[in-house]
PDB file of N, CA and C in Angstrom:
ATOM      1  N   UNK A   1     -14.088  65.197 -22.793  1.00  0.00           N
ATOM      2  CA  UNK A   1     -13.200  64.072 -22.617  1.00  0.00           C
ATOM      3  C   UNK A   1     -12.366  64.323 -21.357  1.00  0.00           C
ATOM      4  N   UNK A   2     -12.176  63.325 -20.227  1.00  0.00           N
ATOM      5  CA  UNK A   2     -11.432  63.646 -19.091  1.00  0.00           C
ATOM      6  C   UNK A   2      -9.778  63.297 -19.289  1.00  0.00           C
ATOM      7  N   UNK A   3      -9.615  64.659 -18.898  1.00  0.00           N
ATOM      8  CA  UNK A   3      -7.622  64.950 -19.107  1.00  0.00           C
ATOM      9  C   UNK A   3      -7.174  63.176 -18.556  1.00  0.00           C
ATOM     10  N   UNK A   4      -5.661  63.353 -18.996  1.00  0.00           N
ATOM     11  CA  UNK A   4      -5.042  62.132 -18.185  1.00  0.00           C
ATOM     12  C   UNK A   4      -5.239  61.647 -16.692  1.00  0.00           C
ATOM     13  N   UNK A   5      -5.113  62.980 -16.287  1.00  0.00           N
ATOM     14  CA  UNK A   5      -5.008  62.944 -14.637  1.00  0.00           C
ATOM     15  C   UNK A   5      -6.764  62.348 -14.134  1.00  0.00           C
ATOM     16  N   UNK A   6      -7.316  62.830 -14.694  1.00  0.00           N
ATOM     17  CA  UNK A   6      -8.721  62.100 -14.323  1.00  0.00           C
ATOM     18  C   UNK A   6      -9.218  60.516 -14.810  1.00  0.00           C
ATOM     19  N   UNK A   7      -8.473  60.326 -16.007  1.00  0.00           N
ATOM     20  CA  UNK A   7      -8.433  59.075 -16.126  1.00  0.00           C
ATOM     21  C   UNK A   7      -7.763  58.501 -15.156  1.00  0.00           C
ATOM     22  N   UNK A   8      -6.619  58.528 -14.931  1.00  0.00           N
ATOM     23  CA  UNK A   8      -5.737  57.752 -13.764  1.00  0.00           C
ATOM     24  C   UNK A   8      -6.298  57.818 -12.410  1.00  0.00           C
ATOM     25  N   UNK A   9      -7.149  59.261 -12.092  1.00  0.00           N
ATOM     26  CA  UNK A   9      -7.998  58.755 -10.647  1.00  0.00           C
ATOM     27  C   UNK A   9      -9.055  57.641 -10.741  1.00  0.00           C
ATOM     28  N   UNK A  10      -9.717  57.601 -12.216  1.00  0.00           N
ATOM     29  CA  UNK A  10     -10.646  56.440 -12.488  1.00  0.00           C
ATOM     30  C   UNK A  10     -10.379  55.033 -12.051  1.00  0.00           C
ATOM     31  N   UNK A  11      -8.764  54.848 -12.832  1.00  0.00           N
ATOM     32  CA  UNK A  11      -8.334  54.273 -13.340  1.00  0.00           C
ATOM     33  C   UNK A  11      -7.965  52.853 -11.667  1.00  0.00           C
ATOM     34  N   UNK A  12      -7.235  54.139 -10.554  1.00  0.00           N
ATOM     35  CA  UNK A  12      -6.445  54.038  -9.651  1.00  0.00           C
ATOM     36  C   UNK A  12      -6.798  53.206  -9.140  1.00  0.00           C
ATOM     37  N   UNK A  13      -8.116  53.462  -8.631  1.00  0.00           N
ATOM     38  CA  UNK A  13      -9.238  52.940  -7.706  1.00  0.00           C
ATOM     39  C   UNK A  13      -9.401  51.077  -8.257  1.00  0.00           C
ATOM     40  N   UNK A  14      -9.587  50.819  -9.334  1.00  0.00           N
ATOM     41  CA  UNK A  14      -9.980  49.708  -9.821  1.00  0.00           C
ATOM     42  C   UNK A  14      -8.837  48.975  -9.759  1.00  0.00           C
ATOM     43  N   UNK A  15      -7.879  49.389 -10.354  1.00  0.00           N
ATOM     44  CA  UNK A  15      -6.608  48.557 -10.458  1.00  0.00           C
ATOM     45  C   UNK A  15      -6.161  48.230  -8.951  1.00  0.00           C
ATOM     46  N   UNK A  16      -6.188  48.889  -7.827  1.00  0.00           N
ATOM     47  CA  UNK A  16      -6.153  49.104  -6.505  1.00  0.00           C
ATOM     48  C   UNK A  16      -7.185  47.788  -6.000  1.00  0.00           C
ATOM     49  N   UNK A  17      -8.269  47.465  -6.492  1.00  0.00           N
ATOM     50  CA  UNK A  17      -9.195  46.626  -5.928  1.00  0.00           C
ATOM     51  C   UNK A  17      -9.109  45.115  -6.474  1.00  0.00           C
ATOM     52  N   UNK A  18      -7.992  45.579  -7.782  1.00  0.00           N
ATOM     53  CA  UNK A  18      -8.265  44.186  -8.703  1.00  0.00           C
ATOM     54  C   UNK A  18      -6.811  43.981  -7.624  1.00  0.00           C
ATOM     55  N   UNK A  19      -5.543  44.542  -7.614  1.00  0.00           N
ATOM     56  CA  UNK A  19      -4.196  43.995  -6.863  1.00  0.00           C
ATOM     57  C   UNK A  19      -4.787  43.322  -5.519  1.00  0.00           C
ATOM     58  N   UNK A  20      -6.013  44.101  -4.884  1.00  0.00           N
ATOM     59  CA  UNK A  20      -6.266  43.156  -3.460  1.00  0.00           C
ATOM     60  C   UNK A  20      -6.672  42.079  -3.764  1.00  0.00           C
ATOM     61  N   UNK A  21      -7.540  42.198  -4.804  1.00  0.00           N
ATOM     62  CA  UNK A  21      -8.442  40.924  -4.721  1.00  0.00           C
ATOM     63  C   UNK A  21      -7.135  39.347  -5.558  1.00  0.00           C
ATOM     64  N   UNK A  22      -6.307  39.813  -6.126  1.00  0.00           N
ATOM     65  CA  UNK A  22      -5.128  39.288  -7.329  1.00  0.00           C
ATOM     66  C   UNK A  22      -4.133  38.464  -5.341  1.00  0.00           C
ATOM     67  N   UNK A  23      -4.151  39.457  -4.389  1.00  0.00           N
ATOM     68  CA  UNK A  23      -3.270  39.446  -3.287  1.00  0.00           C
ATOM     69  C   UNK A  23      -3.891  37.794  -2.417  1.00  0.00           C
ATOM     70  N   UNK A  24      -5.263  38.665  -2.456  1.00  0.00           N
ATOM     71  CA  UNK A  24      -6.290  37.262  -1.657  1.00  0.00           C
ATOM     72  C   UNK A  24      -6.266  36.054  -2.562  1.00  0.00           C
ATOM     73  N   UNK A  25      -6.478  35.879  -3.844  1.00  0.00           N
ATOM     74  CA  UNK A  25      -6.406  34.749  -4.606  1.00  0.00           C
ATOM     75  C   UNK A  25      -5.207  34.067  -4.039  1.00  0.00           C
ATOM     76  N   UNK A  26      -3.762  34.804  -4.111  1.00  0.00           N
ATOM     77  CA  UNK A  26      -2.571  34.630  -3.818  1.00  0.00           C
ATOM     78  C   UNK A  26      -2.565  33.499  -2.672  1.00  0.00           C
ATOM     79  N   UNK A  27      -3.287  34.563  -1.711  1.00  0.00           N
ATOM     80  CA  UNK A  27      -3.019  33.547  -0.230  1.00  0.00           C
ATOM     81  C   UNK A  27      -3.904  32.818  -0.202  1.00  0.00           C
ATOM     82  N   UNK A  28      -5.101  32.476  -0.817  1.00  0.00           N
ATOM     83  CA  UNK A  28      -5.541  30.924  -1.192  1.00  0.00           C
ATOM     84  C   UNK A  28      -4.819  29.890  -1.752  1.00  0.00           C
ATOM     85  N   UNK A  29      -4.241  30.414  -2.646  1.00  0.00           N
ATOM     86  CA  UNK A  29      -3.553  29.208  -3.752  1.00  0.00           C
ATOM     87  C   UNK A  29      -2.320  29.274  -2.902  1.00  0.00           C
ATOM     88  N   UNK A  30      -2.006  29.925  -1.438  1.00  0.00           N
ATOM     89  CA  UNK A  30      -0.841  29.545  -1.295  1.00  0.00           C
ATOM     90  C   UNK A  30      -1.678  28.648   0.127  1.00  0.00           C
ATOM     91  N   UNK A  31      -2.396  28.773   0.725  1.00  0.00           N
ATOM     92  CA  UNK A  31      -3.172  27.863   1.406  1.00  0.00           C
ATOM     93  C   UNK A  31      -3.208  26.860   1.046  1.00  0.00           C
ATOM     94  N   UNK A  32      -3.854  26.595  -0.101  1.00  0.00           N
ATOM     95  CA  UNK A  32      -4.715  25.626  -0.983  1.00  0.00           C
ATOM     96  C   UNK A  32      -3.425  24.345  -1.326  1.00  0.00           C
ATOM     97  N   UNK A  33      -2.540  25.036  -1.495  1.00  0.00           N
ATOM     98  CA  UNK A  33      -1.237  24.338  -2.100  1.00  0.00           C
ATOM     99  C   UNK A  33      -0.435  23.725  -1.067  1.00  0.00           C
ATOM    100  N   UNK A  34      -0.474  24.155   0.314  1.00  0.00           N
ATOM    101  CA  UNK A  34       0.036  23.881   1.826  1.00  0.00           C
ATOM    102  C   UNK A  34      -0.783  23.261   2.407  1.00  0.00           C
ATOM    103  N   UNK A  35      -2.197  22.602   2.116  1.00  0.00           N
ATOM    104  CA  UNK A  35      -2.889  21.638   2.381  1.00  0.00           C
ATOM    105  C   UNK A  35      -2.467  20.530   1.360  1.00  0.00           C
ATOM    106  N   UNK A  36      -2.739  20.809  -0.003  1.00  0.00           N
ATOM    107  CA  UNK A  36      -2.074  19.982  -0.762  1.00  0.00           C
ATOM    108  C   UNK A  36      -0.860  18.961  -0.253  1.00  0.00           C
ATOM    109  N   UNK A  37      -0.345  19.845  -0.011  1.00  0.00           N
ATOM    110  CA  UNK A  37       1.393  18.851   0.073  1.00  0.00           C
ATOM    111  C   UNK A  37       1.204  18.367   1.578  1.00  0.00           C
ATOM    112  N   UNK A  38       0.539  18.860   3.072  1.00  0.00           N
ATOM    113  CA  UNK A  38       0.023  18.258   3.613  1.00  0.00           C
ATOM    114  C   UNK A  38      -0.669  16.969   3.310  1.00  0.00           C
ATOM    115  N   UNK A  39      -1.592  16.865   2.495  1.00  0.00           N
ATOM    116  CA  UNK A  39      -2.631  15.508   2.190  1.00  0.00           C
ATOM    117  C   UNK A  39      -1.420  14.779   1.289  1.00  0.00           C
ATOM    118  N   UNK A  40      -0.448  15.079   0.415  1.00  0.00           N
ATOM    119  CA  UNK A  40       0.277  14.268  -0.002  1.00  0.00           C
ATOM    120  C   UNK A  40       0.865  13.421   0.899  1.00  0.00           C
ATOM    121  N   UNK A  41       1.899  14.397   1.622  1.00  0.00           N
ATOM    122  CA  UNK A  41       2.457  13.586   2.663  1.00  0.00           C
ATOM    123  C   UNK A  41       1.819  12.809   3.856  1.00  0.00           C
ATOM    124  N   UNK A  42       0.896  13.346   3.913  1.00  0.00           N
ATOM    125  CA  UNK A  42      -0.324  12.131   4.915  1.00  0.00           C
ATOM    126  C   UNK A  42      -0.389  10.879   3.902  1.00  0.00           C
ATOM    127  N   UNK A  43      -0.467  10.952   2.766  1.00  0.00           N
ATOM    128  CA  UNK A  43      -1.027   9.971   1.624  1.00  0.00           C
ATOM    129  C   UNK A  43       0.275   8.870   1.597  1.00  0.00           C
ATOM    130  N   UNK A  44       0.983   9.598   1.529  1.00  0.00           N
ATOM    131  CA  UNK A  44       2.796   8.835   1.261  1.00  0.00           C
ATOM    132  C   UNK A  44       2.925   7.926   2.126  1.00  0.00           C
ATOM    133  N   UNK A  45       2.849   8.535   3.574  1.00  0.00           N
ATOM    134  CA  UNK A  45       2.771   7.663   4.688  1.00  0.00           C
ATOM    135  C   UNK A  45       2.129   6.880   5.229  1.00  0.00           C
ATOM    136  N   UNK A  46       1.044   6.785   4.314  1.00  0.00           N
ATOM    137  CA  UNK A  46      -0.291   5.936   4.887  1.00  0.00           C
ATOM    138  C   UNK A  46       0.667   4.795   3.450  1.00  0.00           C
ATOM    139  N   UNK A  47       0.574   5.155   2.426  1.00  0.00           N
ATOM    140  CA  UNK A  47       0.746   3.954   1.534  1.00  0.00           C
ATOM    141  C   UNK A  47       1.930   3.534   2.216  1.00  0.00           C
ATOM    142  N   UNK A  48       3.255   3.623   2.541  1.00  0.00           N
ATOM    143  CA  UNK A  48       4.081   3.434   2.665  1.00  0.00           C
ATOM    144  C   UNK A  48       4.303   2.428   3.556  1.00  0.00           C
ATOM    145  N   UNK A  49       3.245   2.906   4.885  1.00  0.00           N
ATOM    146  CA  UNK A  49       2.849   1.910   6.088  1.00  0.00           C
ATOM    147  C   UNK A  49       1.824   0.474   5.496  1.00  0.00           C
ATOM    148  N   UNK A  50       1.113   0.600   4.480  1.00  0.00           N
ATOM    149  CA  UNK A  50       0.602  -0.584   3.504  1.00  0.00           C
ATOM    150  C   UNK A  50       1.411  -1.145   3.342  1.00  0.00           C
ATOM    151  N   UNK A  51       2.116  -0.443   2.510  1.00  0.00           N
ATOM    152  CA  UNK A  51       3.482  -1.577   1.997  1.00  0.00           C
ATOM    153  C   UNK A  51       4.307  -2.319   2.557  1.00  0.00           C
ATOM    154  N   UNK A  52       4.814  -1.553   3.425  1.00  0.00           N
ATOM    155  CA  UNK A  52       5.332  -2.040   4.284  1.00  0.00           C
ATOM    156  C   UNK A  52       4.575  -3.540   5.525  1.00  0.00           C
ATOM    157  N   UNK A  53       3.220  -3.126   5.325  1.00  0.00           N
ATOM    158  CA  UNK A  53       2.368  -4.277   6.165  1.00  0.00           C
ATOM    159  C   UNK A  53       2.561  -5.611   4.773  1.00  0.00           C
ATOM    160  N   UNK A  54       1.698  -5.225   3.851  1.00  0.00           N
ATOM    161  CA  UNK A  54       1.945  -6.274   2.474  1.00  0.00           C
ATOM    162  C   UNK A  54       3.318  -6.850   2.673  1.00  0.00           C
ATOM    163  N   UNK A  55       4.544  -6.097   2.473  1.00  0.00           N
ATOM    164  CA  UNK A  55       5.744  -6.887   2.741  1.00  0.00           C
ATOM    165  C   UNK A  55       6.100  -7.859   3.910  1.00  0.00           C
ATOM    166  N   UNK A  56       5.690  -7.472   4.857  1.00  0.00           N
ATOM    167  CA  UNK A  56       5.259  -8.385   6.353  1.00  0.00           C
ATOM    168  C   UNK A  56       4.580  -9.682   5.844  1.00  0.00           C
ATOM    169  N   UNK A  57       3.238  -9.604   5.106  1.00  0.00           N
ATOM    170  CA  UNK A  57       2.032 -10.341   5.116  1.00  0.00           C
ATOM    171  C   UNK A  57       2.942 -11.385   3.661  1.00  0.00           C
ATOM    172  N   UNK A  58       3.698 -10.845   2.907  1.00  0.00           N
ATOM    173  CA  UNK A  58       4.468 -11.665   2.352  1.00  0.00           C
ATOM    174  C   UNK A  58       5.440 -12.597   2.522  1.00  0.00           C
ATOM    175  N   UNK A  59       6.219 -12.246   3.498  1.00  0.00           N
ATOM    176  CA  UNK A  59       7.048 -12.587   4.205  1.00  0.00           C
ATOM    177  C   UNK A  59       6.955 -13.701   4.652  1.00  0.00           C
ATOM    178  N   UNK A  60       5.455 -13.498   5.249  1.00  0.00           N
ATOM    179  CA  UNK A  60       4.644 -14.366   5.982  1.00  0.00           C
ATOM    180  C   UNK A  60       4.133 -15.620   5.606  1.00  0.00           C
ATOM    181  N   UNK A  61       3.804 -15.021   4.392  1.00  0.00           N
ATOM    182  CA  UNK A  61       3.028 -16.473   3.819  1.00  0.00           C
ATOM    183  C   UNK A  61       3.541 -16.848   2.356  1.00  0.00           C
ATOM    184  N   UNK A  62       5.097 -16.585   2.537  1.00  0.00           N
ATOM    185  CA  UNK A  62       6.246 -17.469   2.281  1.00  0.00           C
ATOM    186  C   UNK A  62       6.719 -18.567   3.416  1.00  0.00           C
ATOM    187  N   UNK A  63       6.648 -18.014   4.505  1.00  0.00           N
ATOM    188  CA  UNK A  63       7.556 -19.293   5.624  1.00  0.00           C
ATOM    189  C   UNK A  63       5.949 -19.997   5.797  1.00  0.00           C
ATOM    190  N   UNK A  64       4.932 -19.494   5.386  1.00  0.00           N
ATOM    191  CA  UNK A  64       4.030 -20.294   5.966  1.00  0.00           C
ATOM    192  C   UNK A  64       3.769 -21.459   4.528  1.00  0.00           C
ATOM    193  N   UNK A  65       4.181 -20.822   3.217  1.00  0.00           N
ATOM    194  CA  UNK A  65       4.065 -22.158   2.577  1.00  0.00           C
ATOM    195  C   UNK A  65       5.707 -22.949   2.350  1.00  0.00           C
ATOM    196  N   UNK A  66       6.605 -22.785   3.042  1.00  0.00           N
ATOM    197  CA  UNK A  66       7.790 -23.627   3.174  1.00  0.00           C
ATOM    198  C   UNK A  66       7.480 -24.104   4.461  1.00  0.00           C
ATOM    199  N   UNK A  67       6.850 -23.637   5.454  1.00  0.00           N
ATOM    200  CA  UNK A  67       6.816 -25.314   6.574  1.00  0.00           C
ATOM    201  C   UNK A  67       5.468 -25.728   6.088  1.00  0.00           C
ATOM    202  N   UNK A  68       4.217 -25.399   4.997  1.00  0.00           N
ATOM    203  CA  UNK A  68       3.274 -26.463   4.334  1.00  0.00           C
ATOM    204  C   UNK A  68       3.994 -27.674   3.746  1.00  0.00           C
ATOM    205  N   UNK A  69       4.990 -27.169   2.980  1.00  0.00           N
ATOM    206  CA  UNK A  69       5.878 -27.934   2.063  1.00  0.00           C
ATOM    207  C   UNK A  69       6.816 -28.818   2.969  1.00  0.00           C
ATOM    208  N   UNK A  70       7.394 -28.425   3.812  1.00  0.00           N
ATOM    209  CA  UNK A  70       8.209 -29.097   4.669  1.00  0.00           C
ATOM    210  C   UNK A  70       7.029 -30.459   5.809  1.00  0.00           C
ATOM    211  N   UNK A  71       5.859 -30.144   5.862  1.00  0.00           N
ATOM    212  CA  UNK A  71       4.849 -30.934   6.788  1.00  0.00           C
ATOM    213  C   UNK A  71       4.295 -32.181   5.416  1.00  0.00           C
ATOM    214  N   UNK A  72       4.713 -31.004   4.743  1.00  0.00           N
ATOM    215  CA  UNK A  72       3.789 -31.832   3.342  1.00  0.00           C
ATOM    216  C   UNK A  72       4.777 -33.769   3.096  1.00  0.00           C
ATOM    217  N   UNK A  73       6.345 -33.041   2.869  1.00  0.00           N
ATOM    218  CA  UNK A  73       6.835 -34.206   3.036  1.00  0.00           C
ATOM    219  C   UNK A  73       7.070 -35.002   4.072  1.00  0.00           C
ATOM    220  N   UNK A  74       7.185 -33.895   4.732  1.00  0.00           N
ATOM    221  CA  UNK A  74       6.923 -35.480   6.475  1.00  0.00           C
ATOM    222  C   UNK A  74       5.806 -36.665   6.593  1.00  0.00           C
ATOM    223  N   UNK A  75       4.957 -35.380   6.126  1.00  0.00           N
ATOM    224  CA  UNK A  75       3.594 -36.804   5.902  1.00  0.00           C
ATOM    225  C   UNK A  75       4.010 -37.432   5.373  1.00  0.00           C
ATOM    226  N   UNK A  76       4.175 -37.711   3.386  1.00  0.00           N
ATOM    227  CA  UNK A  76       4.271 -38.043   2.858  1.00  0.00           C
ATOM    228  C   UNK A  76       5.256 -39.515   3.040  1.00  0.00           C
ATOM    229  N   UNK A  77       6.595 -38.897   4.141  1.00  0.00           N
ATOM    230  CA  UNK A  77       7.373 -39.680   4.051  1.00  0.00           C
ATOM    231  C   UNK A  77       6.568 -40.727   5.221  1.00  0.00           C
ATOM    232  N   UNK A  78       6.028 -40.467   6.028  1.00  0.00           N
ATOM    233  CA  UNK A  78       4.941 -41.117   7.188  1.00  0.00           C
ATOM    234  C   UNK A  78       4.336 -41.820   6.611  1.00  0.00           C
ATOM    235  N   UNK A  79       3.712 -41.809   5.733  1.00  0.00           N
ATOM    236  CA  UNK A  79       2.213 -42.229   4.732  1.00  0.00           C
ATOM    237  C   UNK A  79       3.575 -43.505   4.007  1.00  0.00           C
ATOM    238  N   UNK A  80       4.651 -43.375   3.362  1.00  0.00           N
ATOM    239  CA  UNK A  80       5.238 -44.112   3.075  1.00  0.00           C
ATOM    240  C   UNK A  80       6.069 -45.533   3.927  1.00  0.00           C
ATOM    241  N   UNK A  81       6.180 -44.712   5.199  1.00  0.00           N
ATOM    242  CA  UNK A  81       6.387 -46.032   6.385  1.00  0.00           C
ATOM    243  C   UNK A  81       5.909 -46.830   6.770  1.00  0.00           C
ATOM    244  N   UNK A  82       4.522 -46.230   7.159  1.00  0.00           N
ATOM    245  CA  UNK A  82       2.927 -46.606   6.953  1.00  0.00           C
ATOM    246  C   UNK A  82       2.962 -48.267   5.896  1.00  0.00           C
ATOM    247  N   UNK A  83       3.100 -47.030   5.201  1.00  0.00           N
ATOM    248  CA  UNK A  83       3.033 -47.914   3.569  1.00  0.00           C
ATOM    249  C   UNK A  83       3.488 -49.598   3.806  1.00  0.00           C
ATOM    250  N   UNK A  84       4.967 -48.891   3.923  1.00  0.00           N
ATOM    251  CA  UNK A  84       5.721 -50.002   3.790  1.00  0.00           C
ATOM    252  C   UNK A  84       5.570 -51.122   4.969  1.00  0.00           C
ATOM    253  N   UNK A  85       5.582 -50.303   6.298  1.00  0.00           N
ATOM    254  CA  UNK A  85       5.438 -51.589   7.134  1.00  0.00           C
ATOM    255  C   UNK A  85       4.167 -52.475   6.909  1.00  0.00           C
ATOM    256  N   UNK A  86       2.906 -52.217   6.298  1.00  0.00           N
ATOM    257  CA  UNK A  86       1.940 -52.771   6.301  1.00  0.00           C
ATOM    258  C   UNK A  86       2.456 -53.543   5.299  1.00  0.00           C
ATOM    259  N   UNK A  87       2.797 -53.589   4.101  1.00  0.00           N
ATOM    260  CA  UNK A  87       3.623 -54.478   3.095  1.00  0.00           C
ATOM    261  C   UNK A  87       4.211 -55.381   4.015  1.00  0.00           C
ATOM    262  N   UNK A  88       4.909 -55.090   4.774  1.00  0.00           N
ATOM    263  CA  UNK A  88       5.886 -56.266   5.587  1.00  0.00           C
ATOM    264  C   UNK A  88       4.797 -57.054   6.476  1.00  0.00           C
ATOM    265  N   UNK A  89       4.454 -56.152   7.064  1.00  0.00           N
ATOM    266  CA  UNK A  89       2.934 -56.943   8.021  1.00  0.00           C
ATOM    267  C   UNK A  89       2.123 -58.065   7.404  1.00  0.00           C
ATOM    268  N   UNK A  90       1.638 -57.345   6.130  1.00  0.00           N
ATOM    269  CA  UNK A  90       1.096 -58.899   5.278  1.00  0.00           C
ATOM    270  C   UNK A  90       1.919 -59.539   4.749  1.00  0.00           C
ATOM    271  N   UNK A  91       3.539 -59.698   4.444  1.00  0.00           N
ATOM    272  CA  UNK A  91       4.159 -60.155   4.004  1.00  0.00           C
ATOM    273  C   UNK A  91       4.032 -61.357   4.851  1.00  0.00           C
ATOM    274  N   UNK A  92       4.676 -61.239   6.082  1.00  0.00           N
ATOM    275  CA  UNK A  92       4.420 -61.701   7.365  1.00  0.00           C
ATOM    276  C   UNK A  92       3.217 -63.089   7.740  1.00  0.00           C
ATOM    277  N   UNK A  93       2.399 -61.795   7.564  1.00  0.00           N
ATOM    278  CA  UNK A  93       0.642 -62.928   7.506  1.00  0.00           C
ATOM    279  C   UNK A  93       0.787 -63.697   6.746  1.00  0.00           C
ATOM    280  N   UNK A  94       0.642 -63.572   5.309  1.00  0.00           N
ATOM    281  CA  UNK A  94       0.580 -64.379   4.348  1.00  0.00           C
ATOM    282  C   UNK A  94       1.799 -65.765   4.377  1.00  0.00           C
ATOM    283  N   UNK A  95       2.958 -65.446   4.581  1.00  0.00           N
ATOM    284  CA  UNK A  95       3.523 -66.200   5.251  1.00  0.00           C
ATOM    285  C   UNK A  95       3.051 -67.485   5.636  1.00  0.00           C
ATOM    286  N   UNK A  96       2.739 -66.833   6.999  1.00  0.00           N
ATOM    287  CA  UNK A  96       2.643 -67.867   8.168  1.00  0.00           C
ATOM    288  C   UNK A  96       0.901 -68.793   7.664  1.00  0.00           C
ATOM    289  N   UNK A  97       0.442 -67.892   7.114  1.00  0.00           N
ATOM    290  CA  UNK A  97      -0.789 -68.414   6.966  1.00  0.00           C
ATOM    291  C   UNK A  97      -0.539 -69.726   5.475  1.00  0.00           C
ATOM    292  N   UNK A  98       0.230 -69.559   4.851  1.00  0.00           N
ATOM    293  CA  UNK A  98       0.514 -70.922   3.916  1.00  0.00           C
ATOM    294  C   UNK A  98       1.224 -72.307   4.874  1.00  0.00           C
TER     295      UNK A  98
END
C-alpha cells in the first residue's frame, strides 16, 4: 500500500491538471459571457432603433389619416355645393321653362 506521501505525489499531478483545465473553462465562460452581453447590447440597440422607426411610421400615419379626414370633408362639403347649386340651376330651368 503506498504511504501518504506517495499518494499525494499521485494525487498532485491530477488535481494540478484538473485546476488548469477548471482555469481554461473559466476563461471561456468568461469570454463566452463578454460576447454575450456584447450581442445583447447590439440586440437592444438594433430593437430600440425599430422602435423608435415604428414610432416615426406612427406618427406618420396619424397626420396622414387626419389630413384624409380633413380632404375627406372638403370634398364632401364640395360634393354638397355641387349639390346644391345644381338644385338651384334646375330650380331656375324649370322655372323659366313653365
Amino acid at each position: 500500500m503506498p504511504s501518504p506521501e506517495e499518494r499525494l505525489n499521485q494525487i498532485e499531478p491530477v488535481i494540478g491538471e484538473i485546476l488548469v483545465k477548471q482555469d481554461q473553462l473559466a476563461a471561456q465562460v468568461s469570454q463566452l459571457s463578454t460576447q454575450v452581453r456584447q450581442q445583447n447590447a447590439s440586440l437592444l440597440n438594433q430593437l430600440t432603433d425599430q422602435g423608435q422607426r415604428i414610432d416615426k411610421l406612427e406618427n406618420g400615419l396619424g397626420e396622414l389619416k387626419a389630413e384624409v379626414s380633413e380632404l375627406r370633408t372638403e370634398v364632401n362639403q364640395g360634393f354638397a355645393l355641387v349639390n346644391s347649386r345644381l338644385t338651384d340651376l334646375f330650380t331656375l330651368l324649370g322655372e323659366r321653362i313653365r
